[in-house]
PDB file of N, CA and C in Angstrom:
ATOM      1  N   UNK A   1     -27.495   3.035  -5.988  1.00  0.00           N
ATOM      2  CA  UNK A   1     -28.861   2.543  -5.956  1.00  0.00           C
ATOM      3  C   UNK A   1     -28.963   1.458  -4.886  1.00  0.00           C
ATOM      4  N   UNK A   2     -29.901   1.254  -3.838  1.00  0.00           N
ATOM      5  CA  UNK A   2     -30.319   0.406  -3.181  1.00  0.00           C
ATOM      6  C   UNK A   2     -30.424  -0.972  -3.619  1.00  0.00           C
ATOM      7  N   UNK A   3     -30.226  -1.893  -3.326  1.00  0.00           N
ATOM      8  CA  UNK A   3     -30.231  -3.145  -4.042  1.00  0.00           C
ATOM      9  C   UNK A   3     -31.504  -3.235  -4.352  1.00  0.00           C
ATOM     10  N   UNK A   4     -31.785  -4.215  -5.386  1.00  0.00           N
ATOM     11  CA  UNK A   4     -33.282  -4.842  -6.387  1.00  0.00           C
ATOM     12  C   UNK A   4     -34.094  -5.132  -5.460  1.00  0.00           C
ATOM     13  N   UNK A   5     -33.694  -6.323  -4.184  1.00  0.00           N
ATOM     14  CA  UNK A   5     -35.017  -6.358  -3.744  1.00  0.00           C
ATOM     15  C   UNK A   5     -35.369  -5.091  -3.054  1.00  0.00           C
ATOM     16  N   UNK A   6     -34.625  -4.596  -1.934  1.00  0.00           N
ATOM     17  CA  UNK A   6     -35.179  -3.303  -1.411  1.00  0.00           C
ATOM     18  C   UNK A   6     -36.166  -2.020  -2.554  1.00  0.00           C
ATOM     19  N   UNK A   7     -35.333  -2.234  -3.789  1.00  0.00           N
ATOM     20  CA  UNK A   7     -36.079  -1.339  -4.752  1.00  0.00           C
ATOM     21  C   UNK A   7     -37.416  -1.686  -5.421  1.00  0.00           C
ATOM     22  N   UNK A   8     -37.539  -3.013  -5.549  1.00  0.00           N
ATOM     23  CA  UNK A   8     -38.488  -3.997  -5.296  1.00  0.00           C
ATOM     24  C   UNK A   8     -39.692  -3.274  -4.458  1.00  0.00           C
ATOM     25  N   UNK A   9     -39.637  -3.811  -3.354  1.00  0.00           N
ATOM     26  CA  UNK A   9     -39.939  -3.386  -2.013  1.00  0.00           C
ATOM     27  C   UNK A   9     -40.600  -1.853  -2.166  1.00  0.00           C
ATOM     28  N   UNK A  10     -39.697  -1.056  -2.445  1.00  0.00           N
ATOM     29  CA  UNK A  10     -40.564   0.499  -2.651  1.00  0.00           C
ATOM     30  C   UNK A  10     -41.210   0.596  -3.875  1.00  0.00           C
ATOM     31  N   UNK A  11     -41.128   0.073  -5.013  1.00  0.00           N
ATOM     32  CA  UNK A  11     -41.823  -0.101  -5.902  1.00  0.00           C
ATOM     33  C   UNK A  11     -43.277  -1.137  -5.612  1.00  0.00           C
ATOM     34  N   UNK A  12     -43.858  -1.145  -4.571  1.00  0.00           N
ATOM     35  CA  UNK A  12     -44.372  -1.784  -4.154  1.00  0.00           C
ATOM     36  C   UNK A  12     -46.113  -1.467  -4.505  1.00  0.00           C
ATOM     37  N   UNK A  13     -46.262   0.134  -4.838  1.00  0.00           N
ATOM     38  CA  UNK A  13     -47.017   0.227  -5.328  1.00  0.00           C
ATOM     39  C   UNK A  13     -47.444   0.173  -6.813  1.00  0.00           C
ATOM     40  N   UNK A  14     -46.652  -0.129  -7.359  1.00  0.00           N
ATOM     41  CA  UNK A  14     -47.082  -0.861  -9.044  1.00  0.00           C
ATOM     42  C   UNK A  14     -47.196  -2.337  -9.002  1.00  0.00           C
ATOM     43  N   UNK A  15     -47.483  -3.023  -9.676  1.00  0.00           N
ATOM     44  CA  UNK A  15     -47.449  -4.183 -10.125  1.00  0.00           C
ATOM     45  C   UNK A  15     -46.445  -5.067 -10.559  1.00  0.00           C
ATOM     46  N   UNK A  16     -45.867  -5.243  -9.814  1.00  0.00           N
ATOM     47  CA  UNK A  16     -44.453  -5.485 -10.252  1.00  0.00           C
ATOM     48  C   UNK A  16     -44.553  -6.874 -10.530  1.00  0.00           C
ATOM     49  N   UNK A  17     -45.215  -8.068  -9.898  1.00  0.00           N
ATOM     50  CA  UNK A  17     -45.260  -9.114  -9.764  1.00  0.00           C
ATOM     51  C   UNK A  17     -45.358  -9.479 -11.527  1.00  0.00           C
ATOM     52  N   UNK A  18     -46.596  -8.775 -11.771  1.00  0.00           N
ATOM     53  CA  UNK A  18     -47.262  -8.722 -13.272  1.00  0.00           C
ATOM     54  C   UNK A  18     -45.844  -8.147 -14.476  1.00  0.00           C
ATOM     55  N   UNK A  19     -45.631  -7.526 -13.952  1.00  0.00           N
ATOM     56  CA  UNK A  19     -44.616  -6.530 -15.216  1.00  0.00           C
ATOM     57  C   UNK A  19     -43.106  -7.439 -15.408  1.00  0.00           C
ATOM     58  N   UNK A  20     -42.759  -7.999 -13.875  1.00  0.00           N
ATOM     59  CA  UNK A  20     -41.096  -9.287 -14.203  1.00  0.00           C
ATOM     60  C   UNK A  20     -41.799 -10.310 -15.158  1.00  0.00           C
ATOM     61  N   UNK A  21     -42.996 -10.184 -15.233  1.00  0.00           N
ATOM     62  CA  UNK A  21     -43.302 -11.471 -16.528  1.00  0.00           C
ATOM     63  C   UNK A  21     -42.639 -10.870 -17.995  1.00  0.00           C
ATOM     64  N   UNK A  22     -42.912  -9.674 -18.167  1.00  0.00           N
ATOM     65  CA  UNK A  22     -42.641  -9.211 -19.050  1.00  0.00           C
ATOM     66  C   UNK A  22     -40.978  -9.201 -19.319  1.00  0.00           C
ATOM     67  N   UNK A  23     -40.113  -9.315 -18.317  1.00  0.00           N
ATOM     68  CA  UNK A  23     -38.935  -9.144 -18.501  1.00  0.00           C
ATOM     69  C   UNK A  23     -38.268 -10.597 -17.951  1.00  0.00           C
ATOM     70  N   UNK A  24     -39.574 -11.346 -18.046  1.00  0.00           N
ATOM     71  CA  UNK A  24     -38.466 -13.095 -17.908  1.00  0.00           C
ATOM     72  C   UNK A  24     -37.673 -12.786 -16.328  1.00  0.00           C
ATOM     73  N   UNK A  25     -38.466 -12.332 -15.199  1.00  0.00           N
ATOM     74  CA  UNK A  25     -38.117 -12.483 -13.792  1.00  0.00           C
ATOM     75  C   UNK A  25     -36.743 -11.425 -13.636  1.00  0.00           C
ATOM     76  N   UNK A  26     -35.808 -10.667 -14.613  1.00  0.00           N
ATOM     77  CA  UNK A  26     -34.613 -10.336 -14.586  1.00  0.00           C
ATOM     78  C   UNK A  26     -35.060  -8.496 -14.115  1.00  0.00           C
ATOM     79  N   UNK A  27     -35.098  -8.932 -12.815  1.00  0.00           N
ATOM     80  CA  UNK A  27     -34.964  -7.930 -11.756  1.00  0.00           C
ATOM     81  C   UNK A  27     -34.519  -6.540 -11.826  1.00  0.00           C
ATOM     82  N   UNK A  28     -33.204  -6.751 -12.399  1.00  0.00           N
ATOM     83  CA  UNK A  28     -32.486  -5.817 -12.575  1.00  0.00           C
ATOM     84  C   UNK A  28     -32.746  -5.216 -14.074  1.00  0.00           C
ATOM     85  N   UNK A  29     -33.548  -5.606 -14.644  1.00  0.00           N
ATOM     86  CA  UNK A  29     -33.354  -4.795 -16.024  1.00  0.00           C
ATOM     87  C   UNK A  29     -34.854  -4.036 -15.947  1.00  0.00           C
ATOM     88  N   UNK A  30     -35.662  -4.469 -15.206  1.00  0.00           N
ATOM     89  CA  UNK A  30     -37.159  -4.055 -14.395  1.00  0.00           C
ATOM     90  C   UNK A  30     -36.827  -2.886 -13.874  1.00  0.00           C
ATOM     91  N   UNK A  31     -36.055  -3.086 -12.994  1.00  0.00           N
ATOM     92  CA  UNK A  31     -35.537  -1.629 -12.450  1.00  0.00           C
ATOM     93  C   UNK A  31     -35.410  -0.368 -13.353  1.00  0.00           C
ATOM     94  N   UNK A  32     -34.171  -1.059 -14.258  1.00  0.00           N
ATOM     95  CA  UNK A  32     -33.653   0.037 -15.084  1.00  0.00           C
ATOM     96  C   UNK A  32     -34.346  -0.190 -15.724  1.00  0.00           C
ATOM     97  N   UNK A  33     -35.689  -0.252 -16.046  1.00  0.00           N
ATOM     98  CA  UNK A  33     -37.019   0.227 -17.121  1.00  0.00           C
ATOM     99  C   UNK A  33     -37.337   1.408 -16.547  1.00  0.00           C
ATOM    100  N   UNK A  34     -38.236   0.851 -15.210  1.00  0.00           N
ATOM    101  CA  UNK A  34     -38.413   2.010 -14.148  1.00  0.00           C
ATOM    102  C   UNK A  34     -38.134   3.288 -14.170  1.00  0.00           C
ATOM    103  N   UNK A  35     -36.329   3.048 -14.536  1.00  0.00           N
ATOM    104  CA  UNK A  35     -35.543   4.664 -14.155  1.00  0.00           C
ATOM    105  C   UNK A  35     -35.695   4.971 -15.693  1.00  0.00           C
ATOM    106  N   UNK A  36     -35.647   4.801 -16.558  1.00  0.00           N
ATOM    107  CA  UNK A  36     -36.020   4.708 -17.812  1.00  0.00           C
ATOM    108  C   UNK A  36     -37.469   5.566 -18.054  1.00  0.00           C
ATOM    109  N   UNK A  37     -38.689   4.883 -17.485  1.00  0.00           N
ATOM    110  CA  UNK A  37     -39.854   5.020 -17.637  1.00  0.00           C
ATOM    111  C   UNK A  37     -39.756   6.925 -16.704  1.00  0.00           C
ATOM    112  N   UNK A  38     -38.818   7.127 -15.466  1.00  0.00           N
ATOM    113  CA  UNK A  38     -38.891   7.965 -15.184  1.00  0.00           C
ATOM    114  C   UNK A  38     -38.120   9.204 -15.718  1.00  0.00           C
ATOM    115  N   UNK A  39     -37.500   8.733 -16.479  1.00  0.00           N
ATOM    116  CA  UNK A  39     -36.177   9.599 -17.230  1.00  0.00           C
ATOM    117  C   UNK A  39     -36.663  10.119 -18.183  1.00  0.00           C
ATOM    118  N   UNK A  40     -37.603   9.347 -19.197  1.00  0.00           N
ATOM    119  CA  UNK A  40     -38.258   9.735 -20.627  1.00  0.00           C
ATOM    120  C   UNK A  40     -39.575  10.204 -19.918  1.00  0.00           C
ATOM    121  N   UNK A  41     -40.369  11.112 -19.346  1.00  0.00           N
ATOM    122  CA  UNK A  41     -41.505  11.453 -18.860  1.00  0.00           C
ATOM    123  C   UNK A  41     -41.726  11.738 -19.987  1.00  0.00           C
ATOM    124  N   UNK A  42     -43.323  11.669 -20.266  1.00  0.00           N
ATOM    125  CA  UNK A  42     -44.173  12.929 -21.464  1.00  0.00           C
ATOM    126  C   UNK A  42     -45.122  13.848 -20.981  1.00  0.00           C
ATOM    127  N   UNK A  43     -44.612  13.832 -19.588  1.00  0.00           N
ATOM    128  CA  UNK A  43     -46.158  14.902 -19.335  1.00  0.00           C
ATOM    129  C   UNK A  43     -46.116  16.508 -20.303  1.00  0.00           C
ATOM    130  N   UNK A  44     -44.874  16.852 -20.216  1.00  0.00           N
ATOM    131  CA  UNK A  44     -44.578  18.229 -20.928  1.00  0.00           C
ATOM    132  C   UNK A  44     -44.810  17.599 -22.644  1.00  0.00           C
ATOM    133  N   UNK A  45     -44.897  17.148 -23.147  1.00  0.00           N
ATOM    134  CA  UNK A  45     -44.928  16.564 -24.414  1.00  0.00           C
ATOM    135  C   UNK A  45     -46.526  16.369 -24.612  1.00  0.00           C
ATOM    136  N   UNK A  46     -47.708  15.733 -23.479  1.00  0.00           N
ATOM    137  CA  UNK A  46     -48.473  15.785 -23.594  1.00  0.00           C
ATOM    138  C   UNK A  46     -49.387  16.577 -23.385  1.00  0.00           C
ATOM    139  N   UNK A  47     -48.776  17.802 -22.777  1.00  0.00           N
ATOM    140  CA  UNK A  47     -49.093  18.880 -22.327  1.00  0.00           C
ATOM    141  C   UNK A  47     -49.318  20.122 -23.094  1.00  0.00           C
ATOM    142  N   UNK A  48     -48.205  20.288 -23.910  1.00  0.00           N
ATOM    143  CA  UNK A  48     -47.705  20.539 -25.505  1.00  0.00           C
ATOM    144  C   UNK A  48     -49.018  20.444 -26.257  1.00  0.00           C
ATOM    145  N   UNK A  49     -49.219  19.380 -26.555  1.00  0.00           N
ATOM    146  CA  UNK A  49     -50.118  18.805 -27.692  1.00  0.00           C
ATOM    147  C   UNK A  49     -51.278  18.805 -27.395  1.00  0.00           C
ATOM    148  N   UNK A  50     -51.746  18.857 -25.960  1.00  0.00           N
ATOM    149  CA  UNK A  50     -53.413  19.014 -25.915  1.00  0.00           C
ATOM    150  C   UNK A  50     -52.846  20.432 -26.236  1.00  0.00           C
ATOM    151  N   UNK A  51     -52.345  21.837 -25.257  1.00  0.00           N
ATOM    152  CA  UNK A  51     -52.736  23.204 -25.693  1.00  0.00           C
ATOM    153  C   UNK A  51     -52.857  23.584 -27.164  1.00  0.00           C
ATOM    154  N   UNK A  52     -52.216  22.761 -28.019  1.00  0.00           N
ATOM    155  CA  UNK A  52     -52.119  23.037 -29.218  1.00  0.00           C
ATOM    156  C   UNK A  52     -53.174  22.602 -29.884  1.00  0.00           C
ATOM    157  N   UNK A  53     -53.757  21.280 -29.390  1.00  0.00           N
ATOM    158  CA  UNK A  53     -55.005  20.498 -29.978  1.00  0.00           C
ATOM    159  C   UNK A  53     -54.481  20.544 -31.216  1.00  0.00           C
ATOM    160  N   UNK A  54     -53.231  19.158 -30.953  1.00  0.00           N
ATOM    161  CA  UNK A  54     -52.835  18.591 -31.992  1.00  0.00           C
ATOM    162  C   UNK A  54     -53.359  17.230 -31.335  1.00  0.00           C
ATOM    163  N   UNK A  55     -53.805  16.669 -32.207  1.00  0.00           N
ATOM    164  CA  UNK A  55     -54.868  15.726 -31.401  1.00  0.00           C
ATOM    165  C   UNK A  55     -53.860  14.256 -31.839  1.00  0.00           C
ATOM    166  N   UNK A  56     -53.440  13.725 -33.396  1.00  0.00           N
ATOM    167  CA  UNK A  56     -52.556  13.175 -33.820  1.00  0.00           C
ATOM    168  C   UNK A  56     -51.339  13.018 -32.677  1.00  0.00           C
ATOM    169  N   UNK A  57     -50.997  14.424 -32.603  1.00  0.00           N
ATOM    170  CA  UNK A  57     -49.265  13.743 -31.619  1.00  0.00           C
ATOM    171  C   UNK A  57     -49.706  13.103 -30.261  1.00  0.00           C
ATOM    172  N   UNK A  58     -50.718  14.712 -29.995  1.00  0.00           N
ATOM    173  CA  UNK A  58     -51.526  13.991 -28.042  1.00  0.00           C
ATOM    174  C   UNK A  58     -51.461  12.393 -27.967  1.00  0.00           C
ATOM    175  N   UNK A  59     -52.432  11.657 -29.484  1.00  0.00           N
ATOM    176  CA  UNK A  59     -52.712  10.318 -29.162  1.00  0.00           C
ATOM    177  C   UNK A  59     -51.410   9.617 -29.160  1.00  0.00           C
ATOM    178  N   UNK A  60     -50.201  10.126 -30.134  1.00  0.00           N
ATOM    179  CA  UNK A  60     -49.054   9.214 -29.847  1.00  0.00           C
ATOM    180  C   UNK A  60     -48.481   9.178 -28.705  1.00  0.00           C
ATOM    181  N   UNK A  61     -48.722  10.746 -27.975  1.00  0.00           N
ATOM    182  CA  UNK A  61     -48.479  10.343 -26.411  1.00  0.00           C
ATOM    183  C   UNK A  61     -48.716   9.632 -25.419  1.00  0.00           C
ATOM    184  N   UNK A  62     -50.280   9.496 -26.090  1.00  0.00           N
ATOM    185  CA  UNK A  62     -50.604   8.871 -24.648  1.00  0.00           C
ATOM    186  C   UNK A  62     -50.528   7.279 -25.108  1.00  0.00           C
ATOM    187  N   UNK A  63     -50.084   6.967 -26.478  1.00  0.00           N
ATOM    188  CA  UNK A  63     -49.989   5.512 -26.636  1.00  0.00           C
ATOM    189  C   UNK A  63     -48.794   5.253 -25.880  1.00  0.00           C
ATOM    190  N   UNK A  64     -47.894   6.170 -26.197  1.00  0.00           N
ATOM    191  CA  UNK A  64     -46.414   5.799 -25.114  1.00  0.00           C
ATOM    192  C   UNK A  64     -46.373   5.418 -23.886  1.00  0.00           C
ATOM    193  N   UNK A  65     -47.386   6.334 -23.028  1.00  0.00           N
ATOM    194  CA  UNK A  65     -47.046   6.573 -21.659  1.00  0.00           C
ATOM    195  C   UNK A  65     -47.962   5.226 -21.315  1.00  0.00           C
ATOM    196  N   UNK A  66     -49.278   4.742 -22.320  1.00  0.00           N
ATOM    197  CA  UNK A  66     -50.243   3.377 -22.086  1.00  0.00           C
ATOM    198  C   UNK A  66     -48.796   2.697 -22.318  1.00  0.00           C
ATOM    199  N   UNK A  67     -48.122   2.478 -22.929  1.00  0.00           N
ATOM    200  CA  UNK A  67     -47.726   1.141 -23.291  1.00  0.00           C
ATOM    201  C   UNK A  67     -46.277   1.020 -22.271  1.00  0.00           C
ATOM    202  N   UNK A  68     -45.821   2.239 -21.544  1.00  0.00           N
ATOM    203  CA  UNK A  68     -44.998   1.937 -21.038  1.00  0.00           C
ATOM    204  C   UNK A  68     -45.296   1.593 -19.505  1.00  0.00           C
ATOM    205  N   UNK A  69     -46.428   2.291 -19.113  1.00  0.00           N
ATOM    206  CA  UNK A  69     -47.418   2.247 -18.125  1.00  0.00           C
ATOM    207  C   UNK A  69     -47.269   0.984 -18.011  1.00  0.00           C
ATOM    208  N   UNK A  70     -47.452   0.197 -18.877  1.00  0.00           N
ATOM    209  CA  UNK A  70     -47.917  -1.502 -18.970  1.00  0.00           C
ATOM    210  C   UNK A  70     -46.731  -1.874 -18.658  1.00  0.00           C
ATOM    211  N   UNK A  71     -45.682  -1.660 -19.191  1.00  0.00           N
ATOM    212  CA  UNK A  71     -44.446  -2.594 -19.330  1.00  0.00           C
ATOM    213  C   UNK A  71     -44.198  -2.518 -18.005  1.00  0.00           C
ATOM    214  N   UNK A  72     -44.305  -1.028 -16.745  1.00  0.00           N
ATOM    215  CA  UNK A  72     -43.846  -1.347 -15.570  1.00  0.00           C
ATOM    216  C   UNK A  72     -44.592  -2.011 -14.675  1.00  0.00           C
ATOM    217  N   UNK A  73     -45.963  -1.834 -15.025  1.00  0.00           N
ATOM    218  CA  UNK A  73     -47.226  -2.404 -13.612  1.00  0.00           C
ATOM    219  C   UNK A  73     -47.425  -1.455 -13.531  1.00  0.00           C
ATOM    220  N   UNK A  74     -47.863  -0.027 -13.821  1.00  0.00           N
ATOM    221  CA  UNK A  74     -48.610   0.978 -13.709  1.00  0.00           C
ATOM    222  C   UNK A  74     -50.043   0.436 -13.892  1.00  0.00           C
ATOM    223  N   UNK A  75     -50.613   0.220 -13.489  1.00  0.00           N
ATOM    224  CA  UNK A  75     -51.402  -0.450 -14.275  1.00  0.00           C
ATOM    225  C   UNK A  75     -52.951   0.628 -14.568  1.00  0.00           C
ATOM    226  N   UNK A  76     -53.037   1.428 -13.469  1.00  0.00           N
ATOM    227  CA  UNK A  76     -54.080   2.706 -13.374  1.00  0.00           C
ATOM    228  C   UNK A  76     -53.664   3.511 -14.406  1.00  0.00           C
ATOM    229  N   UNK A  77     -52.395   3.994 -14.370  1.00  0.00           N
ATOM    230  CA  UNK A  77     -52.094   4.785 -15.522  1.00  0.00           C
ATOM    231  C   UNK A  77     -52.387   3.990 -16.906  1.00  0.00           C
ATOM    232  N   UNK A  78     -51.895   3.174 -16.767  1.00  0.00           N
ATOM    233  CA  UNK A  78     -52.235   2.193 -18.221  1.00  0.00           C
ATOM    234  C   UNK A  78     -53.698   2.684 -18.745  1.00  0.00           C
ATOM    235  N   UNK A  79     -54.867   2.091 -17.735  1.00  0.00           N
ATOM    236  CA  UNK A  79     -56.227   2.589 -18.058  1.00  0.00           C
ATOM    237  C   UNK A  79     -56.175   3.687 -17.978  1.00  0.00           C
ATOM    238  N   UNK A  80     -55.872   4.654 -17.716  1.00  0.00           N
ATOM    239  CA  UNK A  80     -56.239   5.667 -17.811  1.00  0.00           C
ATOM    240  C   UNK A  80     -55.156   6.658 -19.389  1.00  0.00           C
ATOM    241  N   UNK A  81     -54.143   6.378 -19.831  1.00  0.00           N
ATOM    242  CA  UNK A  81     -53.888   6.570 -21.072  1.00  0.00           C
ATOM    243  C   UNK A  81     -54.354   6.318 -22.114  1.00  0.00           C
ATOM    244  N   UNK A  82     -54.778   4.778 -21.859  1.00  0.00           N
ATOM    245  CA  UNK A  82     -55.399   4.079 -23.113  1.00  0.00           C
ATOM    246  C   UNK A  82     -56.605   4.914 -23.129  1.00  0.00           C
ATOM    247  N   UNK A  83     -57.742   5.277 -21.810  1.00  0.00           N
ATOM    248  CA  UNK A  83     -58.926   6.084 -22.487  1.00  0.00           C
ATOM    249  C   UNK A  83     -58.847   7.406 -23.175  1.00  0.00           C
ATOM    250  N   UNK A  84     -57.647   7.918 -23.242  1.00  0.00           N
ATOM    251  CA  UNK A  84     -57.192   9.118 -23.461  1.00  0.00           C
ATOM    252  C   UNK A  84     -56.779   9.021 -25.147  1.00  0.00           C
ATOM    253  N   UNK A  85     -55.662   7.770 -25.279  1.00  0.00           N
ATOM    254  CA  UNK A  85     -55.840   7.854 -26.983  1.00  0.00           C
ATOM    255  C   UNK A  85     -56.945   7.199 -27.613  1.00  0.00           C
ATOM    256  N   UNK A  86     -57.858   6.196 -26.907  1.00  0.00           N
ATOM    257  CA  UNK A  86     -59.101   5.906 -27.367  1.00  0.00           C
ATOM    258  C   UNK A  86     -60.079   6.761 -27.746  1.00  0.00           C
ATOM    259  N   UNK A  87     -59.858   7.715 -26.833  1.00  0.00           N
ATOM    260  CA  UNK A  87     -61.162   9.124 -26.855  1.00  0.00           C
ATOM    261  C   UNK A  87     -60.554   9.766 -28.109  1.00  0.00           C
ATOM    262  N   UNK A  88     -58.973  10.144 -28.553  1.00  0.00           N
ATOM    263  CA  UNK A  88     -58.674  10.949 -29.700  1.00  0.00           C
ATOM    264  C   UNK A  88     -58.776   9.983 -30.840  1.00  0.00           C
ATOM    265  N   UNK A  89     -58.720   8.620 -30.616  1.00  0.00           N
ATOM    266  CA  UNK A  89     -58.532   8.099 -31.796  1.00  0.00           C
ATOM    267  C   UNK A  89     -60.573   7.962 -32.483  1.00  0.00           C
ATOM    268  N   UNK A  90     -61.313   7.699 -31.589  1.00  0.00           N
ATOM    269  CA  UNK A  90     -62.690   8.112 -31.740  1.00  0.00           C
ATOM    270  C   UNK A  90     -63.192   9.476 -32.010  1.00  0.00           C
ATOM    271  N   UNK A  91     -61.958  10.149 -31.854  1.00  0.00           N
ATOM    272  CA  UNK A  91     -62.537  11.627 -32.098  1.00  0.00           C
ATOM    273  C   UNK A  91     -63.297  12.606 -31.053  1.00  0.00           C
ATOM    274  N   UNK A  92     -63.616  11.886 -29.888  1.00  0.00           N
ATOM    275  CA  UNK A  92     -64.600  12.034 -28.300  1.00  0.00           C
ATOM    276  C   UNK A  92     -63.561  13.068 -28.156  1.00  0.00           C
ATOM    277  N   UNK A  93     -62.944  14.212 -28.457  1.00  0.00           N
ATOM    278  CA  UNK A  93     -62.020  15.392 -27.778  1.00  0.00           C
ATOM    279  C   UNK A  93     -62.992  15.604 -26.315  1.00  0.00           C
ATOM    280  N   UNK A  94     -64.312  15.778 -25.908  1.00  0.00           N
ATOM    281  CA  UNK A  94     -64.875  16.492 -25.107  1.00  0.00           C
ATOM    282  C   UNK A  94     -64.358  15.615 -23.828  1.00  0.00           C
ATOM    283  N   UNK A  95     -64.272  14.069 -24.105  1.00  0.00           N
ATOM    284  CA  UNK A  95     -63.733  13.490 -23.175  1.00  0.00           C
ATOM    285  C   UNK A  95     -62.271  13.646 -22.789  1.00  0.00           C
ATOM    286  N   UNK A  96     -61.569  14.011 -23.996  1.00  0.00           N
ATOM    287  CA  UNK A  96     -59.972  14.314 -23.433  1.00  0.00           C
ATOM    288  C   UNK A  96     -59.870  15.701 -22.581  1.00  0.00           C
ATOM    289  N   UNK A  97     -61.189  16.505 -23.333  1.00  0.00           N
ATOM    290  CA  UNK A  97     -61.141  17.929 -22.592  1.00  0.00           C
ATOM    291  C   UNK A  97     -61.435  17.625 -21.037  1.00  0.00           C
ATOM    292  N   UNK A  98     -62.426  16.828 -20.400  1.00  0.00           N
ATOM    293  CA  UNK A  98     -63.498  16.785 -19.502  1.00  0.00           C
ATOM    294  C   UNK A  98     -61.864  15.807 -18.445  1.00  0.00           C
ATOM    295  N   UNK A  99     -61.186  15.310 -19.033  1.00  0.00           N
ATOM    296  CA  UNK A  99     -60.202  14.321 -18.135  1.00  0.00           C
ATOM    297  C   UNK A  99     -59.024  14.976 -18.165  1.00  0.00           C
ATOM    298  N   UNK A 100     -58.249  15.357 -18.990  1.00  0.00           N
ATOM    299  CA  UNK A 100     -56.869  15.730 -19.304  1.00  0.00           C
ATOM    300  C   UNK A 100     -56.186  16.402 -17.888  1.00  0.00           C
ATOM    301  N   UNK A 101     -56.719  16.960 -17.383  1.00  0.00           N
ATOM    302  CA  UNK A 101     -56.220  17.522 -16.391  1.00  0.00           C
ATOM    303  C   UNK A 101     -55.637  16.999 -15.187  1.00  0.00           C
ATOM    304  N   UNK A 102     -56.719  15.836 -14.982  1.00  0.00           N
ATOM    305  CA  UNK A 102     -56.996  14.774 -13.375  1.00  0.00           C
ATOM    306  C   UNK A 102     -55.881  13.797 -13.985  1.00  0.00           C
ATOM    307  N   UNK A 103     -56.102  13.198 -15.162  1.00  0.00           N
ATOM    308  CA  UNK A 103     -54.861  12.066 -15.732  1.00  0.00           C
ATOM    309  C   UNK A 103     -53.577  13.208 -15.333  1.00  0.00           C
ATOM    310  N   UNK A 104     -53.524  14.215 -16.264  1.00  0.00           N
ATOM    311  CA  UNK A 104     -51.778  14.607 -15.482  1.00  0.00           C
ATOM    312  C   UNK A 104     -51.313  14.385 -14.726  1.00  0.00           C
ATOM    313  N   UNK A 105     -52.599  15.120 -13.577  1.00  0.00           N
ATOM    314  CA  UNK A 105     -52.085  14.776 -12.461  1.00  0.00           C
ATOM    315  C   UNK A 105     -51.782  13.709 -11.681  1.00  0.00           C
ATOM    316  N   UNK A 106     -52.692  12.425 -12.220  1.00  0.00           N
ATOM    317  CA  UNK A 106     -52.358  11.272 -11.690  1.00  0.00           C
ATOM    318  C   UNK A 106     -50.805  11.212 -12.300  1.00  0.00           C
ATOM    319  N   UNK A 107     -50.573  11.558 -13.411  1.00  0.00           N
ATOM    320  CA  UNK A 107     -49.563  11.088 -13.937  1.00  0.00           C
ATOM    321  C   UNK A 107     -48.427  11.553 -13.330  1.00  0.00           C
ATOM    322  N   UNK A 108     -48.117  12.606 -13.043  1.00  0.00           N
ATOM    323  CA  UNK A 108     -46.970  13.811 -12.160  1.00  0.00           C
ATOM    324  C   UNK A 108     -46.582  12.663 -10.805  1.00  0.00           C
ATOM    325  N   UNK A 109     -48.244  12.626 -10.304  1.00  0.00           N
ATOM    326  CA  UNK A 109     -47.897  12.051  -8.774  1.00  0.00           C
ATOM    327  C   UNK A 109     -47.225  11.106  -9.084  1.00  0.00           C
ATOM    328  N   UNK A 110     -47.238   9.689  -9.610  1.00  0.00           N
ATOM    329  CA  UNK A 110     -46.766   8.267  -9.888  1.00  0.00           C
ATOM    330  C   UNK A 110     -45.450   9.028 -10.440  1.00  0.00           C
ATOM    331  N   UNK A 111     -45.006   9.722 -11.361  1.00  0.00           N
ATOM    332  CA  UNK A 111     -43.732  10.167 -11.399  1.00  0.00           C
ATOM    333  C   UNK A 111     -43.006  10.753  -9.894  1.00  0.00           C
ATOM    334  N   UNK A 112     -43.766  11.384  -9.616  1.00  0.00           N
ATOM    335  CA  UNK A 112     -43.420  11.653  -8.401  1.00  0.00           C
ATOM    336  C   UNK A 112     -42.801  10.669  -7.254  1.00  0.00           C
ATOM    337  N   UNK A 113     -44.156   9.574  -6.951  1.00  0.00           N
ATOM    338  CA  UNK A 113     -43.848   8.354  -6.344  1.00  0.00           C
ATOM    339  C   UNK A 113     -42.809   7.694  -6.750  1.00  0.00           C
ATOM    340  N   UNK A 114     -42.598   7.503  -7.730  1.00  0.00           N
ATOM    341  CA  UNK A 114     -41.740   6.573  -8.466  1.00  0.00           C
ATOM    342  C   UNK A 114     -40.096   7.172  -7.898  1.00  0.00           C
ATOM    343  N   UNK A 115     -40.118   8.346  -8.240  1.00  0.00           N
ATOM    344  CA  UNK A 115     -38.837   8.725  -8.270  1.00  0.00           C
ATOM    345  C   UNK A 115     -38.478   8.763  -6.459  1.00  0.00           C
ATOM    346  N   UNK A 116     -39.726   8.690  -6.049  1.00  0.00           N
ATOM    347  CA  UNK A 116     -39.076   9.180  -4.180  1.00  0.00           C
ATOM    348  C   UNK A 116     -38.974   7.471  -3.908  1.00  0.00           C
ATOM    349  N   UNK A 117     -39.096   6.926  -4.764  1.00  0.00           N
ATOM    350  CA  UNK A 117     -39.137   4.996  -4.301  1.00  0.00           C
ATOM    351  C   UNK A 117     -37.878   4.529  -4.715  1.00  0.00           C
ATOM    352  N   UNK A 118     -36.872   5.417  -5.716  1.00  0.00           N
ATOM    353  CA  UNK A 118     -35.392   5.022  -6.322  1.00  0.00           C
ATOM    354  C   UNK A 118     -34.750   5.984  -5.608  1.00  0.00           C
TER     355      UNK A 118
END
């Protein structure tokens, strides 16, 4: 692995400044969230559960991917998960129907990004 700051550095499009609060400035364990956050994906998990319109697991998904979203500086994904288990936990399905697709894909790309930045 490239050293922290350089990885730093390509992680440049999240929020990183915001998210070392969360981990008390310790650089290196930020990182290995990161590879973490990219290792445990849920897109296939959330993917799963809308075709099934299991609406229950969908929302535990997307509480995951909000809350881990957060922990790195994702911070778009963040909003954009949270409206996703907000809409199932309100019951609004037409809104998970009307978005689900465009969030994946945001979601794939930032996996994507992420992983071409480690």
């Amino acid at each position: 692995m490239a050293n922290v700051s350089e990885t730093l550095d390509k992680l440049s499009f999240l929020d990183t400044q915001t998210a070392l609060v969360y981990f008390g400035n310790m650089k290196e364990l930020y990182v290995e969230t990161v590879n973490v956050y990219l290792r445990d994906r849920f897109d296939a998990a959330l993917q799963e559960h809308y075709e099934a319109e299991d609406w229950t697991a969908y929302q535990r998904v997307a509480h995951s991917i909000k809350s881990s979203s957060n922990m790195i500086g994702a911070t778009d994904m963040f909003e954009k998960a949270k409206s996703l288990e907000m809409a199932v936990k309100s019951g609004d399905y037409a809104f998970v129907k009307e978005n689900h697709d465009n969030i994946m894909k945001d979601y794939k790309e930032l996996l994507d990004k992420i992983q071409n930045a480690l």
